[in-house]
N, C-alpha and C. Protein backbone atom coordinates (compact mmCIF):
# COMPACT_ATOMS: atom_id res chain seq x y z
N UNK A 1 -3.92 17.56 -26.64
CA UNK A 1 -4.56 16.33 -26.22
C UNK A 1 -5.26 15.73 -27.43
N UNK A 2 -4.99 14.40 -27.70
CA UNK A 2 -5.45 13.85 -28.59
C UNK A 2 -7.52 12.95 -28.03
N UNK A 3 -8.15 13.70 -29.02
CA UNK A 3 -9.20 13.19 -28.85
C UNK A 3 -9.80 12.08 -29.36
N UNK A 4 -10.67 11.14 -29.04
CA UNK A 4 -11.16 10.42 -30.00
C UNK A 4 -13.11 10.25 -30.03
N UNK A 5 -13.97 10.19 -30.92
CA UNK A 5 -15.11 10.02 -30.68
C UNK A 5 -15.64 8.39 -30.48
N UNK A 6 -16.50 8.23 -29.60
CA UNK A 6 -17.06 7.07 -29.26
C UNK A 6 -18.47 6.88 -28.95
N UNK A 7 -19.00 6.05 -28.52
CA UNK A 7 -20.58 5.75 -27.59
C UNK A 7 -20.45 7.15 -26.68
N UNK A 8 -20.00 7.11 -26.03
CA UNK A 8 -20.12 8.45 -25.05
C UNK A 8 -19.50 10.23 -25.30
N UNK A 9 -19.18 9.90 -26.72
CA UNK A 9 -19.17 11.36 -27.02
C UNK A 9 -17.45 11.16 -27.37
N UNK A 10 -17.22 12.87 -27.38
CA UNK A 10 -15.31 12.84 -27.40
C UNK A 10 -14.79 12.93 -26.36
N UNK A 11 -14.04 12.41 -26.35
CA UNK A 11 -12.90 12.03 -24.80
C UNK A 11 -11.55 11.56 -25.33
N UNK A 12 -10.55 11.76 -24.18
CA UNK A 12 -9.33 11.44 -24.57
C UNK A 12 -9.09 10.30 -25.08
N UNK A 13 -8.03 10.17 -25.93
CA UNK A 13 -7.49 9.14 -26.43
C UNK A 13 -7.08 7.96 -25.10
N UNK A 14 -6.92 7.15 -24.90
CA UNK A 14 -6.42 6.31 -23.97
C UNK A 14 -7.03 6.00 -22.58
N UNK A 15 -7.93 6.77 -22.40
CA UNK A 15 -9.03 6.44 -21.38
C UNK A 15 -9.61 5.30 -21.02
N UNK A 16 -10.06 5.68 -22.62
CA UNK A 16 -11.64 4.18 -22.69
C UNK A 16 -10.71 3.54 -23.93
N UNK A 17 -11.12 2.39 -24.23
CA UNK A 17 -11.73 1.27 -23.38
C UNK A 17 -11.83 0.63 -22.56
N UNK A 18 -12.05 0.24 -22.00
CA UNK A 18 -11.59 -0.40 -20.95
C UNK A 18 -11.90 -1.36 -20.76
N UNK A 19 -10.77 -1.95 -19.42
CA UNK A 19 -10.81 -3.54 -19.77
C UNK A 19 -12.10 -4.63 -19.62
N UNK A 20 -12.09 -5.69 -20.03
CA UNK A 20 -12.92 -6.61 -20.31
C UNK A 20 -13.57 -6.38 -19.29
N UNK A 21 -12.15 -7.21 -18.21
CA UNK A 21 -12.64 -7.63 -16.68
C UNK A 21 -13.21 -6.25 -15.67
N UNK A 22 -12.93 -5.17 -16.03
CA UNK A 22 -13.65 -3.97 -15.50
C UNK A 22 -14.80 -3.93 -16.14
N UNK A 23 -15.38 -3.81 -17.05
CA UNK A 23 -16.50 -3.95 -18.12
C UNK A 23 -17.55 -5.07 -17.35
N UNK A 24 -17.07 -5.96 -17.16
CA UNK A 24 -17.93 -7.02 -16.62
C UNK A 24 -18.30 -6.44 -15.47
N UNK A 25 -17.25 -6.20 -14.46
CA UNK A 25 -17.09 -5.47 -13.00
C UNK A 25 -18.24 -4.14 -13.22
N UNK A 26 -17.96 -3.41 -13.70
CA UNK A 26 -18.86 -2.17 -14.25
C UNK A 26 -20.28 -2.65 -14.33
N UNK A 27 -20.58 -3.55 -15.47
CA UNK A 27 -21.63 -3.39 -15.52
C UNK A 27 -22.63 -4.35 -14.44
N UNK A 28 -21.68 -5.05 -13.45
CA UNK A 28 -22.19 -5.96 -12.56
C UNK A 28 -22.68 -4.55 -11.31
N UNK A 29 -21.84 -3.70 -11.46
CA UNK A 29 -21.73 -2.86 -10.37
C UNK A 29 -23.44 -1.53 -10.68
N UNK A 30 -23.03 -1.14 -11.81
CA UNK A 30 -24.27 -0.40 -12.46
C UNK A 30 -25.62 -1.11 -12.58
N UNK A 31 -25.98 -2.28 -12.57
CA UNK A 31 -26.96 -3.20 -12.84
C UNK A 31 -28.21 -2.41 -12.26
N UNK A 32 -28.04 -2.53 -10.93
CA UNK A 32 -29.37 -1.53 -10.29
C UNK A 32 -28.62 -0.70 -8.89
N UNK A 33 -27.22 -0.26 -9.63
CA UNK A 33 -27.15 1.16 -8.45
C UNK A 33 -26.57 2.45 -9.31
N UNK A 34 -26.77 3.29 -8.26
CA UNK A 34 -26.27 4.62 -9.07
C UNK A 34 -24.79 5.01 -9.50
N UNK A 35 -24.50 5.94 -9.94
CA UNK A 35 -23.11 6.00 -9.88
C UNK A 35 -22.54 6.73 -8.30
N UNK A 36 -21.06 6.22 -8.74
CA UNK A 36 -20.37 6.27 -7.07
C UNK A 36 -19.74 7.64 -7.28
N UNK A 37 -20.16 7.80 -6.17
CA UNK A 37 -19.40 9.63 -5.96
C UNK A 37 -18.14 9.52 -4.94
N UNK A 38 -17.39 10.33 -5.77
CA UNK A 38 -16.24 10.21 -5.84
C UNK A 38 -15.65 11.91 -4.86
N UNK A 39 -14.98 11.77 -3.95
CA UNK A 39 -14.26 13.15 -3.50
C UNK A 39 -12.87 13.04 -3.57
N UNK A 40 -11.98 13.82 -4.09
CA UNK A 40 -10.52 13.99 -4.16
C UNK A 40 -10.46 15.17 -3.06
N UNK A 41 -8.94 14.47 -2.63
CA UNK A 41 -8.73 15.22 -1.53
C UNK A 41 -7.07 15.20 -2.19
N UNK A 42 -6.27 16.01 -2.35
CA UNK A 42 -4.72 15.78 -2.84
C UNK A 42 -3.85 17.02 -2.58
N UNK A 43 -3.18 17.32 -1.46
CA UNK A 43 -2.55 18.21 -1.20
C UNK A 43 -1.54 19.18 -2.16
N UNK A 44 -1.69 18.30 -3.34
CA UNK A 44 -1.01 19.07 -4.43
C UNK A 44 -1.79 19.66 -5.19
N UNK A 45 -2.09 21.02 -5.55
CA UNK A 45 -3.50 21.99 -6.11
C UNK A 45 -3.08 21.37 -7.64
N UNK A 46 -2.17 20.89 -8.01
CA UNK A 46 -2.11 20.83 -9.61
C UNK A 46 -2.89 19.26 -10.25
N UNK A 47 -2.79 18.56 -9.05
CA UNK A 47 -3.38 16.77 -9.09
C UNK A 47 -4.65 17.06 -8.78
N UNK A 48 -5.22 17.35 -7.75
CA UNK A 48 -6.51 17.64 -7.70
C UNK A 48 -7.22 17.76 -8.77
N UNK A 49 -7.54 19.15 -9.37
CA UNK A 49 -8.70 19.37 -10.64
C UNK A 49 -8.17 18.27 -11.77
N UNK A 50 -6.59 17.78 -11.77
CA UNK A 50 -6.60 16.98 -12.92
C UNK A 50 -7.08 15.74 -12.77
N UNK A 51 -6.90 15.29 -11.78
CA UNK A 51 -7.60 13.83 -11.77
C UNK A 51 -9.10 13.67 -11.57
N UNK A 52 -9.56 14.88 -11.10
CA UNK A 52 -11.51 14.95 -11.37
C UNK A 52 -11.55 15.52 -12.39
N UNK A 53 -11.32 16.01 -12.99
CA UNK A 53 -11.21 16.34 -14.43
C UNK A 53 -11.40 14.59 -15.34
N UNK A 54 -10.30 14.03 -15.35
CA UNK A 54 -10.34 12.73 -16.06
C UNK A 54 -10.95 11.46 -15.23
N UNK A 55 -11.20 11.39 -14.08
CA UNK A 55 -12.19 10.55 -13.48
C UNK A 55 -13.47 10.57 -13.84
N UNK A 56 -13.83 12.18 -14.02
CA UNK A 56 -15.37 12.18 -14.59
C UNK A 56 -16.05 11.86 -15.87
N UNK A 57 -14.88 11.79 -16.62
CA UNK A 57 -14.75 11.03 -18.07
C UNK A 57 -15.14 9.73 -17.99
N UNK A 58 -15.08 8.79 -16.49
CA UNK A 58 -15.16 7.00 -16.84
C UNK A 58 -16.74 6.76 -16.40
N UNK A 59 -17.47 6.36 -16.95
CA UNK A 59 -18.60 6.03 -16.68
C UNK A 59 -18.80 5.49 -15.58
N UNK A 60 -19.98 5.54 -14.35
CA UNK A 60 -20.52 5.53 -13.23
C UNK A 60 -19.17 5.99 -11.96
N UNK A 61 -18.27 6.87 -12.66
CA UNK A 61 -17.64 7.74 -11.63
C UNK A 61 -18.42 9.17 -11.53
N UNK A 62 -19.30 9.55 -10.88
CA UNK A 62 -19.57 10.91 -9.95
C UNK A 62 -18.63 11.47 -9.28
N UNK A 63 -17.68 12.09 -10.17
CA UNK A 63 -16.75 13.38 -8.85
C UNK A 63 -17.48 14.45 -8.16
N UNK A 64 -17.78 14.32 -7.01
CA UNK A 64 -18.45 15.58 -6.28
C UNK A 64 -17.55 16.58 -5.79
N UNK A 65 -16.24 16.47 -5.51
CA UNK A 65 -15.75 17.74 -5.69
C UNK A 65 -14.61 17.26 -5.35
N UNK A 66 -13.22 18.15 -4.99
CA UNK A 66 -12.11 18.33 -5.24
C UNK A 66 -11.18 19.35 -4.88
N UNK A 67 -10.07 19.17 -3.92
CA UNK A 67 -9.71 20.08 -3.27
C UNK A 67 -8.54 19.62 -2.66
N UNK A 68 -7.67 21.02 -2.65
CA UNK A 68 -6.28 20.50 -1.97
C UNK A 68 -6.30 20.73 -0.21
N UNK A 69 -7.09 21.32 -0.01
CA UNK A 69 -7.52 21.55 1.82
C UNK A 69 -7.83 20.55 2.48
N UNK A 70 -7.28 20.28 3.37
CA UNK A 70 -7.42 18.96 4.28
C UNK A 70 -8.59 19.51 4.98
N UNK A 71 -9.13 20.77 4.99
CA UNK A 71 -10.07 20.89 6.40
C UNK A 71 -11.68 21.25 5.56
N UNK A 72 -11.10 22.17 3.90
CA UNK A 72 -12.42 21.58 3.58
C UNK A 72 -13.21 20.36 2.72
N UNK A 73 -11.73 19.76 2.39
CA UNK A 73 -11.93 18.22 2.13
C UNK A 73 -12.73 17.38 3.13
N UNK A 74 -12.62 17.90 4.31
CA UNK A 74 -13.52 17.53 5.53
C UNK A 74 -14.76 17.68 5.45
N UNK A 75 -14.77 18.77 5.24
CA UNK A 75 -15.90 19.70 5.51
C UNK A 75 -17.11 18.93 4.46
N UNK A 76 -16.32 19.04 3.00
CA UNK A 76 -17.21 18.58 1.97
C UNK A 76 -17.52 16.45 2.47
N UNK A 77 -16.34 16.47 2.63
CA UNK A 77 -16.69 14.64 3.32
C UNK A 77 -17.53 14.52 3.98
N UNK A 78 -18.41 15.03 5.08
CA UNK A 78 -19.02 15.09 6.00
C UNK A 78 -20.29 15.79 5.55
N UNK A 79 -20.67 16.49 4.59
CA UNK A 79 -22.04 17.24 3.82
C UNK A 79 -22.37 16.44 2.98
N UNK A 80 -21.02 15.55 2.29
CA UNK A 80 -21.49 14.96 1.16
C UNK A 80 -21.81 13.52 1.47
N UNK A 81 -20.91 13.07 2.14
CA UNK A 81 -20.48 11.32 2.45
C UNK A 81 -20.40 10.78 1.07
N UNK A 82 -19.74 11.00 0.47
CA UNK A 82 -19.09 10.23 -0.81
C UNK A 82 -19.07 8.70 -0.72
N UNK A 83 -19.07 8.19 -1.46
CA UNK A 83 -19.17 6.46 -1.27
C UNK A 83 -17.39 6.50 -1.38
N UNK A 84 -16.86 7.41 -2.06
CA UNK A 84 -15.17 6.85 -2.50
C UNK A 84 -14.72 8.21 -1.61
N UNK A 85 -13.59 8.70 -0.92
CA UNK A 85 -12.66 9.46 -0.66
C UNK A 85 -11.21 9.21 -1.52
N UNK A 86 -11.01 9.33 -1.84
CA UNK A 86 -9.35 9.33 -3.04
C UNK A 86 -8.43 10.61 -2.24
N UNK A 87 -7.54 10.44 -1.35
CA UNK A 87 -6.99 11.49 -0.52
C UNK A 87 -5.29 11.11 -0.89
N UNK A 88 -4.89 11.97 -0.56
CA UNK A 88 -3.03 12.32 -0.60
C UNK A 88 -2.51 13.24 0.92
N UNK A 89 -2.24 13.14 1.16
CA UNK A 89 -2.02 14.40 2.35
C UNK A 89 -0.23 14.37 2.72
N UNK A 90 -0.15 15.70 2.87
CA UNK A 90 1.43 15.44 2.30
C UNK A 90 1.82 15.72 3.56
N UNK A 91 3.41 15.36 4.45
CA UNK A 91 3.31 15.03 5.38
C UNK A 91 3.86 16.31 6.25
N UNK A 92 2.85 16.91 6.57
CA UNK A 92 2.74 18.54 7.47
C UNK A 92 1.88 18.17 8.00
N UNK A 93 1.94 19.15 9.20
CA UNK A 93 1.03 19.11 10.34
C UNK A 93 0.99 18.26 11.01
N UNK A 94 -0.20 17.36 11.27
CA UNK A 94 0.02 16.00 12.06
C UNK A 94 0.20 14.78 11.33
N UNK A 95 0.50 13.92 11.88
CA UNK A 95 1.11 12.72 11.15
C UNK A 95 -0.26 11.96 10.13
N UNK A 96 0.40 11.77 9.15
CA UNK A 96 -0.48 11.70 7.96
C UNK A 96 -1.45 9.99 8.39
N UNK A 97 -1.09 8.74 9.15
CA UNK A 97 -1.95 8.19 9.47
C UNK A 97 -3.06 9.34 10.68
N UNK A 98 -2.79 9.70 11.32
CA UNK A 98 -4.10 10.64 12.46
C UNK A 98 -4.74 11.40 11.03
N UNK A 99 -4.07 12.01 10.32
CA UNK A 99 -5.08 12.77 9.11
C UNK A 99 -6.08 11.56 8.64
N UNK A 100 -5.62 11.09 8.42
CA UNK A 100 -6.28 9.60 7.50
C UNK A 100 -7.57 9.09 8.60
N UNK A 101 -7.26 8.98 9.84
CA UNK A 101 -8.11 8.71 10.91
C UNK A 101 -8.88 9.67 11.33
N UNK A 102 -8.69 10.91 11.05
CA UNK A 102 -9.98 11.64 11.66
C UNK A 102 -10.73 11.85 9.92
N UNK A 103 -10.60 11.81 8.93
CA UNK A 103 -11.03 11.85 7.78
C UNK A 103 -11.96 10.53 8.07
N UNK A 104 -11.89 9.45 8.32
CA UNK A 104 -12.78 8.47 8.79
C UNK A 104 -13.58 8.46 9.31
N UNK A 105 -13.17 8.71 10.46
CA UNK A 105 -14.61 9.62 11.31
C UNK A 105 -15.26 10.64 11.16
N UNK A 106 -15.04 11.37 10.02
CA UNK A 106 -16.01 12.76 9.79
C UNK A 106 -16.59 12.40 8.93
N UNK A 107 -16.61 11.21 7.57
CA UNK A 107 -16.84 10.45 7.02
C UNK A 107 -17.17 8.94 7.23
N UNK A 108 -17.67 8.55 8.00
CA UNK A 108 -17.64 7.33 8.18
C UNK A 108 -18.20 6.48 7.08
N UNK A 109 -18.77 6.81 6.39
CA UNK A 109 -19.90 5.52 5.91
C UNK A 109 -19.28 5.90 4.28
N UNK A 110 -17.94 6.71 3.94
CA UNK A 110 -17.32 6.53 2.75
C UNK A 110 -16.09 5.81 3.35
N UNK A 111 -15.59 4.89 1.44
CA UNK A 111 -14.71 4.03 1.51
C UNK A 111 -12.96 5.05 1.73
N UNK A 112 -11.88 4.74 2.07
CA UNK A 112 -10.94 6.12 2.22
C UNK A 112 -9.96 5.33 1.41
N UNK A 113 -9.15 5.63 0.58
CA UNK A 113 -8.44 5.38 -0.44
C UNK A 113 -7.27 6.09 0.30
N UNK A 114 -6.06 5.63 0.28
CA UNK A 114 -4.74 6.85 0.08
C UNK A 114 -4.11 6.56 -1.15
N UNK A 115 -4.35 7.72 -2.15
CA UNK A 115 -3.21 7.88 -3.51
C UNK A 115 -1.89 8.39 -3.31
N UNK A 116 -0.89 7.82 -3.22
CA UNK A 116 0.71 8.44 -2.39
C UNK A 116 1.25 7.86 -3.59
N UNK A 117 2.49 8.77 -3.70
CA UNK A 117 3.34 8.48 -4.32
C UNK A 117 4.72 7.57 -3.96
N UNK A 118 4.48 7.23 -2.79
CA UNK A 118 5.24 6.26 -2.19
C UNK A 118 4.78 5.93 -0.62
N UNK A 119 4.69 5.18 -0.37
CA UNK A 119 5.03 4.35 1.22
C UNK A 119 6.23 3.91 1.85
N UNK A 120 6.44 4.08 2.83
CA UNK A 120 7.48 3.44 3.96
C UNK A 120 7.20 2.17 4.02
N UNK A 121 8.36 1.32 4.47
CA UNK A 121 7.76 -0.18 4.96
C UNK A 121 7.21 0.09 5.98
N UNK A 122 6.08 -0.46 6.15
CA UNK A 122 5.23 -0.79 6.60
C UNK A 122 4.06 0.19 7.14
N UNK A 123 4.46 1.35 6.39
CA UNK A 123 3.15 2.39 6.39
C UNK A 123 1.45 2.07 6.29
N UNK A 124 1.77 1.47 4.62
CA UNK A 124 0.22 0.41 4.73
C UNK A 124 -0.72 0.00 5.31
N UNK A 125 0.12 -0.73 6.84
CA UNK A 125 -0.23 -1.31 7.57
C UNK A 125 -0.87 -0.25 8.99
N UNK A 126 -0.32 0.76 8.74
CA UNK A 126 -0.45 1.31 10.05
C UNK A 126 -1.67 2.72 9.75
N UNK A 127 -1.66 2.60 7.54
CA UNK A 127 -2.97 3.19 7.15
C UNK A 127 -4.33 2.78 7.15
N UNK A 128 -4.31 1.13 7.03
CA UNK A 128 -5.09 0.64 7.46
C UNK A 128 -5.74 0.24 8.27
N UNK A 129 -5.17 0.45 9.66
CA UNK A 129 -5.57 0.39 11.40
C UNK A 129 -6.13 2.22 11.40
N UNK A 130 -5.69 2.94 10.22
CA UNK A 130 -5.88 4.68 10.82
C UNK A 130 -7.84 4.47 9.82
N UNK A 131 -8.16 3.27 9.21
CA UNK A 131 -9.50 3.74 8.24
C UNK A 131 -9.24 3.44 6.76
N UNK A 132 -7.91 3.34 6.50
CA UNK A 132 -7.88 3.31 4.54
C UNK A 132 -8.06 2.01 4.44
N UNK A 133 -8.89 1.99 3.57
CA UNK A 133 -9.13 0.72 2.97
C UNK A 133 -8.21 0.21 1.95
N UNK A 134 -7.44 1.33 1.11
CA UNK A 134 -6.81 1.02 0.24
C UNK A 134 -5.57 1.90 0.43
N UNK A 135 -4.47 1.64 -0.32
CA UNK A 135 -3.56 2.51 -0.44
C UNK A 135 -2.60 1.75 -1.99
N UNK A 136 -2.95 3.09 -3.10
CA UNK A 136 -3.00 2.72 -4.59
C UNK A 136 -1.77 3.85 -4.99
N UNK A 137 -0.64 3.45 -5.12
CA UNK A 137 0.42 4.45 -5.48
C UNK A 137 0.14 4.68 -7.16
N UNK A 138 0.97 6.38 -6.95
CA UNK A 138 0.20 6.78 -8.39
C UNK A 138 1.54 6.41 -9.25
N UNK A 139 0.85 7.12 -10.45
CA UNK A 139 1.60 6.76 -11.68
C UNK A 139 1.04 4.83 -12.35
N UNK A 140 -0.06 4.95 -12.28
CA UNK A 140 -1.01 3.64 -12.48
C UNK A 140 -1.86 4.14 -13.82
N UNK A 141 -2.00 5.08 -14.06
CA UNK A 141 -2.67 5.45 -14.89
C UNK A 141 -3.54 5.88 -14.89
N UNK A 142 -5.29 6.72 -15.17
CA UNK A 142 -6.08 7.37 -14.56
C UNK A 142 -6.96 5.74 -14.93
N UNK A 143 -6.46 5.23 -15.70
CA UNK A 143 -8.08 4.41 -16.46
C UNK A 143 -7.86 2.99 -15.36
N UNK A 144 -6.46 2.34 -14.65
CA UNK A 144 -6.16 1.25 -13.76
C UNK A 144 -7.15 2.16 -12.16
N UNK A 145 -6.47 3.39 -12.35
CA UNK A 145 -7.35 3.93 -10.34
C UNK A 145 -8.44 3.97 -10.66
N UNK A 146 -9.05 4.33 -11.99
CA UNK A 146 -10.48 3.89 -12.03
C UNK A 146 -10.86 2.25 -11.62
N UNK A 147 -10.67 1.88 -12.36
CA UNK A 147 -10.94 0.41 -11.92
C UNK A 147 -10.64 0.04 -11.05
N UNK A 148 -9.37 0.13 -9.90
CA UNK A 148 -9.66 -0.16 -8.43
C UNK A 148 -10.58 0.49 -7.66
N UNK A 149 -10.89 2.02 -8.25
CA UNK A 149 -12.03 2.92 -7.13
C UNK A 149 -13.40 1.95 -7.44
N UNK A 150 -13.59 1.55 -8.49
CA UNK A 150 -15.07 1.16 -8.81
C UNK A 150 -14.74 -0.26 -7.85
N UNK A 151 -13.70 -1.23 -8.08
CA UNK A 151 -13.61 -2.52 -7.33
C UNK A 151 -13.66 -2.31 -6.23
N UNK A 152 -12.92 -1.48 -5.36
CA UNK A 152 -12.77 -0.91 -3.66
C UNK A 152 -14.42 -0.69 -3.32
N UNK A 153 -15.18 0.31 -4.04
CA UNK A 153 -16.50 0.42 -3.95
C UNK A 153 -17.63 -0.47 -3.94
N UNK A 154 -16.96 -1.19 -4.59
CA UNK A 154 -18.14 -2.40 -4.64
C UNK A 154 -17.73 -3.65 -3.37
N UNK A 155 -16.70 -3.33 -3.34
CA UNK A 155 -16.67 -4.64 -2.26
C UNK A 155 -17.23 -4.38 -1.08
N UNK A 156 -17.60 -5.25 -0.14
CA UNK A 156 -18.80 -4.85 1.19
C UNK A 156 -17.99 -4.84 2.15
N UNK A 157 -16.64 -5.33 2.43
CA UNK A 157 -15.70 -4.33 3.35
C UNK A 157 -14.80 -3.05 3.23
N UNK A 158 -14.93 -3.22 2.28
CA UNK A 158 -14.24 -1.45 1.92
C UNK A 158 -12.70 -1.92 1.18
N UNK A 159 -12.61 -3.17 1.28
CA UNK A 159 -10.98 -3.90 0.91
C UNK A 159 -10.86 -4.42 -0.49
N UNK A 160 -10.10 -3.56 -0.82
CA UNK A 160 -9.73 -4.45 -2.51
C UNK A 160 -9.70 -5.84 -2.50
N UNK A 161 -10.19 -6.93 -3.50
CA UNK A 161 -10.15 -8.08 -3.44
C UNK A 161 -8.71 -8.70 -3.96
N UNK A 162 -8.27 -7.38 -4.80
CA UNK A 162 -6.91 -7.46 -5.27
C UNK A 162 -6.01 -7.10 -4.49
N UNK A 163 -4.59 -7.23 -3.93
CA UNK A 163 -3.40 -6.79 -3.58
C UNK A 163 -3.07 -5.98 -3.78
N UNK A 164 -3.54 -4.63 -3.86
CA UNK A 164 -3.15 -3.29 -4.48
C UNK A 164 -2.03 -2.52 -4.17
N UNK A 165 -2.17 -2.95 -2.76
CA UNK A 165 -0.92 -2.08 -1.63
C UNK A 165 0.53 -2.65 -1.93
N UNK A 166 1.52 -1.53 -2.10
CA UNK A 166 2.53 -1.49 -2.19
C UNK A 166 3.37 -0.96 -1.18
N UNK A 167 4.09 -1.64 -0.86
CA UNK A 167 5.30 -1.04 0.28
C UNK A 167 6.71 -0.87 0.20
N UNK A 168 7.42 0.03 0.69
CA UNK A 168 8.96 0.29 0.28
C UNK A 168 9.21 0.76 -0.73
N UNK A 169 8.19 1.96 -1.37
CA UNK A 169 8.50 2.63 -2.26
C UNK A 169 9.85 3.42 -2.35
N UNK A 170 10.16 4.60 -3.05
CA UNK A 170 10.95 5.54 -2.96
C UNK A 170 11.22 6.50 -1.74
C-alpha cells in the first residue's frame, strides 16, 4: 500500500483529497456537530473490517463497529443507534427487503444505507418502502461512499439529494 503524509498524518494514497464539493459539504456538516457514527453490517467477513478500516481514515466518519452477522449487527444497531447503518445482506434466510425492515425498526432513529453489488429492476423501490434510505452499489470507490454517507447523513429525510440508486444491475 502506497502511503502518503498530509494534515492528518499518513494515510493511503488516493483517499484524501477530497472533493471540493464534499469539502464544502464536510465542513458545512462539522461546523457545530460531532462526527457521524458509522455501523457496517456486510455479509461478506472479508468487506466488513476492510471498509471500516478505510472509512475511519475520512474525517468526521466514526466507525463504531463492524460485522458480518445480521443478528449482531442488530444487536450493536440497537445499543449503539448509529446515525449511518451501511448494510449488505446476502440473499439467505428471509428475503433481504424484511432484513432491511426489521434492521429499521431495531434501529430506528439511524439512517439505513444498502451497499449491494447489484439490484433487480425495481428492487430499489421495494428497499425503500422496507426503511433504506439509500441504496449505493459498490465498486464507487471508498472516498465517493464516503461522500454519499456524509450527504445521506446530513440530509433531514434520510434521502440522498443526489440520484444515487441504481437499478438493473448484473
Amino acid at each position: 500500500m502506497i502511503l502518503q503524509n498530509g494534515p492528518i498524518g499518513t494515510r493511503p494514497l488516493g483517499l484524501l483529497p477530497l472533493s471540493r464539493r464534499f469539502q464544502t459539504a464536510y465542513a458545512s456538516f462539522m461546523k457545530n456537530e460531532r462526527d457521524l457514527t458509522l455501523l457496517i453490517i456486510d455479509g461478506n467477513s472479508d468487506i466488513s473490517p476492510l471498509l471500516a478500516e478505510r472509512l475511519s481514515l475520512i474525517p468526521g466518519i466514526r466507525v463504531v463497529g463492524d460485522t458480518e452477522n445480521v443478528m449482531f449487527g442488530a444487536e450493536l444497531a440497537h445499543e449503539l443507534a448509529p446515525d449511518v447503518i451501511l448494510a449488505d445482506f446476502r440473499r439467505t434466510g428471509p428475503p433481504r427487503a424484511e432484513t432491511y425492515r426489521w434492521l429499521a425498526r431495531v434501529s430506528p432513529r439511524s439512517k439505513l444505507i444498502a451497499h449491494t453489488s447489484y439490484l433487480a429492476n425495481g428492487e430499489g423501490h421495494v428497499l425503500r418502502d422496507a426503511g433504506v434510505a439509500c441504496c449505493l452499489l459498490k465498486g464507487e470507490g471508498v472516498k465517493r461512499l464516503a461522500e454519499q454517507i456524509i450527504e445521506i447523513a446530513r440530509s433531514s429525510n434520510g434521502h440522498s439529494a443526489v440520484r444515487v440508486e441504481q437499478e438493473g444491475g448484473t
